[in-house]
PDB file of N, CA and C in Angstrom:
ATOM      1  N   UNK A   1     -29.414  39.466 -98.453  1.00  0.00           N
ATOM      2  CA  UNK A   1     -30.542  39.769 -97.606  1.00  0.00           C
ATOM      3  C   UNK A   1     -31.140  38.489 -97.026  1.00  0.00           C
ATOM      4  N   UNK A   2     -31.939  38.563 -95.842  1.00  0.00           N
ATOM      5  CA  UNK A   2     -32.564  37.486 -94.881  1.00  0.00           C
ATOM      6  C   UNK A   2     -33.753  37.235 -95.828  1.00  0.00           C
ATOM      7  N   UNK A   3     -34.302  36.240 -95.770  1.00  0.00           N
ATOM      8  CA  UNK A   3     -35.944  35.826 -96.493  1.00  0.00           C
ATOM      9  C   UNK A   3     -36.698  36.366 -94.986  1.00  0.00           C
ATOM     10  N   UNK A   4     -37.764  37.084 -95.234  1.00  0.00           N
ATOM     11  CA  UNK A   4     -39.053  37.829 -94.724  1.00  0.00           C
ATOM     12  C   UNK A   4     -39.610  36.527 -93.872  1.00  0.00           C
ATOM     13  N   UNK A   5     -39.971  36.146 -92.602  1.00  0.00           N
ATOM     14  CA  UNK A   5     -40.352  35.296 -92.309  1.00  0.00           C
ATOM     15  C   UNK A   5     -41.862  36.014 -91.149  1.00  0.00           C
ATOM     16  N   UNK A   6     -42.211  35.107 -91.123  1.00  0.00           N
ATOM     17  CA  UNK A   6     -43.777  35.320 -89.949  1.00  0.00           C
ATOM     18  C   UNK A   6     -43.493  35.541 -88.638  1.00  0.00           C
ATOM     19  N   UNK A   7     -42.419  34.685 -88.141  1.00  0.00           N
ATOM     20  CA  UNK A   7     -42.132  35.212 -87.347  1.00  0.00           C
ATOM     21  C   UNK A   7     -40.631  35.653 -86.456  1.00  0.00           C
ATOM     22  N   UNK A   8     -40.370  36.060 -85.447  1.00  0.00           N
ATOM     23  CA  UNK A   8     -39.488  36.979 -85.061  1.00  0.00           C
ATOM     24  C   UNK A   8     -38.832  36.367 -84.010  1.00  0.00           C
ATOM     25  N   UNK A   9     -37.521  35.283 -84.626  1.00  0.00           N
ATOM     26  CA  UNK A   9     -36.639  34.401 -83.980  1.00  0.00           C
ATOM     27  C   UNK A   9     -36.167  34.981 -82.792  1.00  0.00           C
ATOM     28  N   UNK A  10     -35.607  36.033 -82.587  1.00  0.00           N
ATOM     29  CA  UNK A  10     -34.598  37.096 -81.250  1.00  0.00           C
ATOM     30  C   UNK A  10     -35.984  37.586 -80.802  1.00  0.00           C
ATOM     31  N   UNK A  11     -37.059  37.877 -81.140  1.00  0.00           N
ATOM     32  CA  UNK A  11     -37.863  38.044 -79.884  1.00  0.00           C
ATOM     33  C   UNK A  11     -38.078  36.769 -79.218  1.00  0.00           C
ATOM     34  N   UNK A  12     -38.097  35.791 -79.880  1.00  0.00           N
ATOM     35  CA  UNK A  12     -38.740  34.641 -79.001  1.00  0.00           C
ATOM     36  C   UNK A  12     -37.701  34.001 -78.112  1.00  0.00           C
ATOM     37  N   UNK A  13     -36.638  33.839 -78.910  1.00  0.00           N
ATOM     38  CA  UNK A  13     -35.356  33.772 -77.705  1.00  0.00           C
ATOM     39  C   UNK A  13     -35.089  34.188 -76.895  1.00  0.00           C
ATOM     40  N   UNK A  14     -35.381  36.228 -76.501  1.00  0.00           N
ATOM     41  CA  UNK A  14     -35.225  36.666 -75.737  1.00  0.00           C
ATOM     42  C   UNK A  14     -36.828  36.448 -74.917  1.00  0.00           C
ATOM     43  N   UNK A  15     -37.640  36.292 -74.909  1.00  0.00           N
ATOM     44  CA  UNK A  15     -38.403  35.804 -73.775  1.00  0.00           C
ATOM     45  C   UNK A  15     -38.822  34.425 -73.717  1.00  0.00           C
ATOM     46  N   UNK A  16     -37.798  33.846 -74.494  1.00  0.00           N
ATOM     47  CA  UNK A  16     -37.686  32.161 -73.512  1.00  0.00           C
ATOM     48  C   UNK A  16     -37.418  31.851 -71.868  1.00  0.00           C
ATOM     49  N   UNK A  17     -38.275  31.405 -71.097  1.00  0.00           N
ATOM     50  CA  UNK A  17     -37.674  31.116 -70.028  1.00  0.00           C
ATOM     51  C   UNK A  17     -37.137  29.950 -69.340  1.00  0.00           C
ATOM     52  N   UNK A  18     -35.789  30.403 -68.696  1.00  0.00           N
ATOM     53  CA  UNK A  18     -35.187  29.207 -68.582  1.00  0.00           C
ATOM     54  C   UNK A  18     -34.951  29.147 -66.966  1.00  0.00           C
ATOM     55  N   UNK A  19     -35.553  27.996 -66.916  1.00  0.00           N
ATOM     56  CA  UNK A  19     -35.269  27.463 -65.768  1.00  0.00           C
ATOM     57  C   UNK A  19     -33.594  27.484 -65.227  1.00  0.00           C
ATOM     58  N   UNK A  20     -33.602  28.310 -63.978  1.00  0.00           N
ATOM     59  CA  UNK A  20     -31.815  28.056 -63.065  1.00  0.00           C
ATOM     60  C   UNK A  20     -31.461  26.863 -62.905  1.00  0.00           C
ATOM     61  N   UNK A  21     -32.403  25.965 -62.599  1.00  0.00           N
ATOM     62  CA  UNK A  21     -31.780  24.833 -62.389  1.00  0.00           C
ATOM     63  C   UNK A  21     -31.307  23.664 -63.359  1.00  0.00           C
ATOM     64  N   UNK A  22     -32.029  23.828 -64.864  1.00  0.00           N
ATOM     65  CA  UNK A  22     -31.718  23.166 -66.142  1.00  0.00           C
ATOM     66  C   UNK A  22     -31.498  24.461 -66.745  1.00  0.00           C
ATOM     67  N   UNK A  23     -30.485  24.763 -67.442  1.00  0.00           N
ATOM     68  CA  UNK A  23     -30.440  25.775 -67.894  1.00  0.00           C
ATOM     69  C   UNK A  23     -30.097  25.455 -69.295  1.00  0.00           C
ATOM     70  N   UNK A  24     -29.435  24.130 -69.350  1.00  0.00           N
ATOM     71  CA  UNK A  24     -28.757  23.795 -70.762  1.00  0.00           C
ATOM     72  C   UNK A  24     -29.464  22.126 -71.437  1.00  0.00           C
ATOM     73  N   UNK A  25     -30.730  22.597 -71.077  1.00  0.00           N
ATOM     74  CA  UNK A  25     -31.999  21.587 -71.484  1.00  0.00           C
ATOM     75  C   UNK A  25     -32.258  21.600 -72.724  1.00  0.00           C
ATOM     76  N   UNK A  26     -32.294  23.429 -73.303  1.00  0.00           N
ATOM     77  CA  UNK A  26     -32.776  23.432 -74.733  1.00  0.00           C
ATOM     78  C   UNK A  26     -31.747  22.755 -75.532  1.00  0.00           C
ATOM     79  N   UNK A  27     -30.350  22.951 -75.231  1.00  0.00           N
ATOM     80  CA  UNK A  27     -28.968  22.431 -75.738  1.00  0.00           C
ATOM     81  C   UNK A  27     -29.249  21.237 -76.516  1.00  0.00           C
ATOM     82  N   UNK A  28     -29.898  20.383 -75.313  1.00  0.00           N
ATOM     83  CA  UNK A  28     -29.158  18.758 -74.869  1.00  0.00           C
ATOM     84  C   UNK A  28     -30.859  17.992 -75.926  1.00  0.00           C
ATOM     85  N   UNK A  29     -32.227  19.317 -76.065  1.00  0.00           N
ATOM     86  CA  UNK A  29     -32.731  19.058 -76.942  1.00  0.00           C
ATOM     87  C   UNK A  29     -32.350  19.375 -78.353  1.00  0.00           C
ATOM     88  N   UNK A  30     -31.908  20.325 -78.477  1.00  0.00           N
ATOM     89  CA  UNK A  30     -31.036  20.253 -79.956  1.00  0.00           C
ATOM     90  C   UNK A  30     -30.145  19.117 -80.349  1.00  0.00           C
ATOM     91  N   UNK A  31     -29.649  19.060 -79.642  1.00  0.00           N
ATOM     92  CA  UNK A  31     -28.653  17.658 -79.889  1.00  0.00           C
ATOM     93  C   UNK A  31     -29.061  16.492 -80.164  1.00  0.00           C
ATOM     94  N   UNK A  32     -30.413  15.940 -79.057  1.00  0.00           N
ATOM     95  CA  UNK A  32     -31.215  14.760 -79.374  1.00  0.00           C
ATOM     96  C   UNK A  32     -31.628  15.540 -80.531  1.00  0.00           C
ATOM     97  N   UNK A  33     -32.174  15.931 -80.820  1.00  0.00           N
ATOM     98  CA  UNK A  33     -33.643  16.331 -82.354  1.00  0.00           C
ATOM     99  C   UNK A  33     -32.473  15.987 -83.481  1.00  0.00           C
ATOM    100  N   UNK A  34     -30.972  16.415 -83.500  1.00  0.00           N
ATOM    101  CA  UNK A  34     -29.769  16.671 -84.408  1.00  0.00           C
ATOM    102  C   UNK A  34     -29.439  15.028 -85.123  1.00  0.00           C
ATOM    103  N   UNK A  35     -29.323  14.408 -83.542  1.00  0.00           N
ATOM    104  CA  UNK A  35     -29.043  12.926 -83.811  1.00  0.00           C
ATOM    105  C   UNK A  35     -30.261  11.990 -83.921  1.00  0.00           C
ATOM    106  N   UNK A  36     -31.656  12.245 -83.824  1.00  0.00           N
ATOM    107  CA  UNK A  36     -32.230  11.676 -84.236  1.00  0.00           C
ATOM    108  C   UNK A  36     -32.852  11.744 -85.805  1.00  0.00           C
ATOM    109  N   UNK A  37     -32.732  12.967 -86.452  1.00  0.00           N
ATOM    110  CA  UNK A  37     -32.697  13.217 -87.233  1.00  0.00           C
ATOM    111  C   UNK A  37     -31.972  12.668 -88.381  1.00  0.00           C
ATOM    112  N   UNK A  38     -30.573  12.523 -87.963  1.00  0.00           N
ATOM    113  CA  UNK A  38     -29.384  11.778 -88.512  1.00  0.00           C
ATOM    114  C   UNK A  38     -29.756  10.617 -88.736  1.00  0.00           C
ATOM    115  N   UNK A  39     -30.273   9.925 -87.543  1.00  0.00           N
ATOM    116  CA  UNK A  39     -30.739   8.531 -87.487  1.00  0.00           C
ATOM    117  C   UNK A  39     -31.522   7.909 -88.596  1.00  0.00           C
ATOM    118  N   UNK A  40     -33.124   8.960 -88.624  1.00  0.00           N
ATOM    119  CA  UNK A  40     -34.010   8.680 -89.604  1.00  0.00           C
ATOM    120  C   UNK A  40     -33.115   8.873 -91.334  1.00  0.00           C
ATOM    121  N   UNK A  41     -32.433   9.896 -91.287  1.00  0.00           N
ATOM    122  CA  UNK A  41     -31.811  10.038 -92.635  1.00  0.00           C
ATOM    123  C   UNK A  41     -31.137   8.961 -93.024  1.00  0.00           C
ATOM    124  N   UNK A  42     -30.268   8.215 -92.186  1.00  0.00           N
ATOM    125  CA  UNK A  42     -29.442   6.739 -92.381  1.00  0.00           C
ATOM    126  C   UNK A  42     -30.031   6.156 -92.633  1.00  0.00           C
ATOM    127  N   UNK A  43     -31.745   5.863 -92.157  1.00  0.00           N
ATOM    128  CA  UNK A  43     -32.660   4.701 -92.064  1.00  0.00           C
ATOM    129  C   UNK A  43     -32.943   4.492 -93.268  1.00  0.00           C
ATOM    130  N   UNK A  44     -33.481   5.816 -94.174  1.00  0.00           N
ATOM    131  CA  UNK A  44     -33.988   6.292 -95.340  1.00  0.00           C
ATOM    132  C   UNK A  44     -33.130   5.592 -96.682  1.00  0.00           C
ATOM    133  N   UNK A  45     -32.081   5.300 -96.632  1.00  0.00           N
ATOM    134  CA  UNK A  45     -31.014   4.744 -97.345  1.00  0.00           C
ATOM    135  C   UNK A  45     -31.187   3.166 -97.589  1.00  0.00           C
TER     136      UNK A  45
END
């Protein structure tokens, strides 16, 4: 089973709006947040 959370991931995805002309912005922010993340964890060492 899923853990009970506050709030409701697929609703909020489905009324994200995305701009036509950047469309693969949220992507390219996952990716930075992914590798900066990485970064601080290396630092931490």
């Amino acid at each position: 089973m899923f853990p009970q959370t506050s709030t409701n991931l697929r609703n909020r995805v489905n009324k994200l709006h995305l701009p036509r002309t950047r469309p693969l912005l949220p992507l390219f922010e996952i990716i930075s947040n992914s590798i900066h993340a990485i970064q601080d964890k290396v630092d931490q060492r």
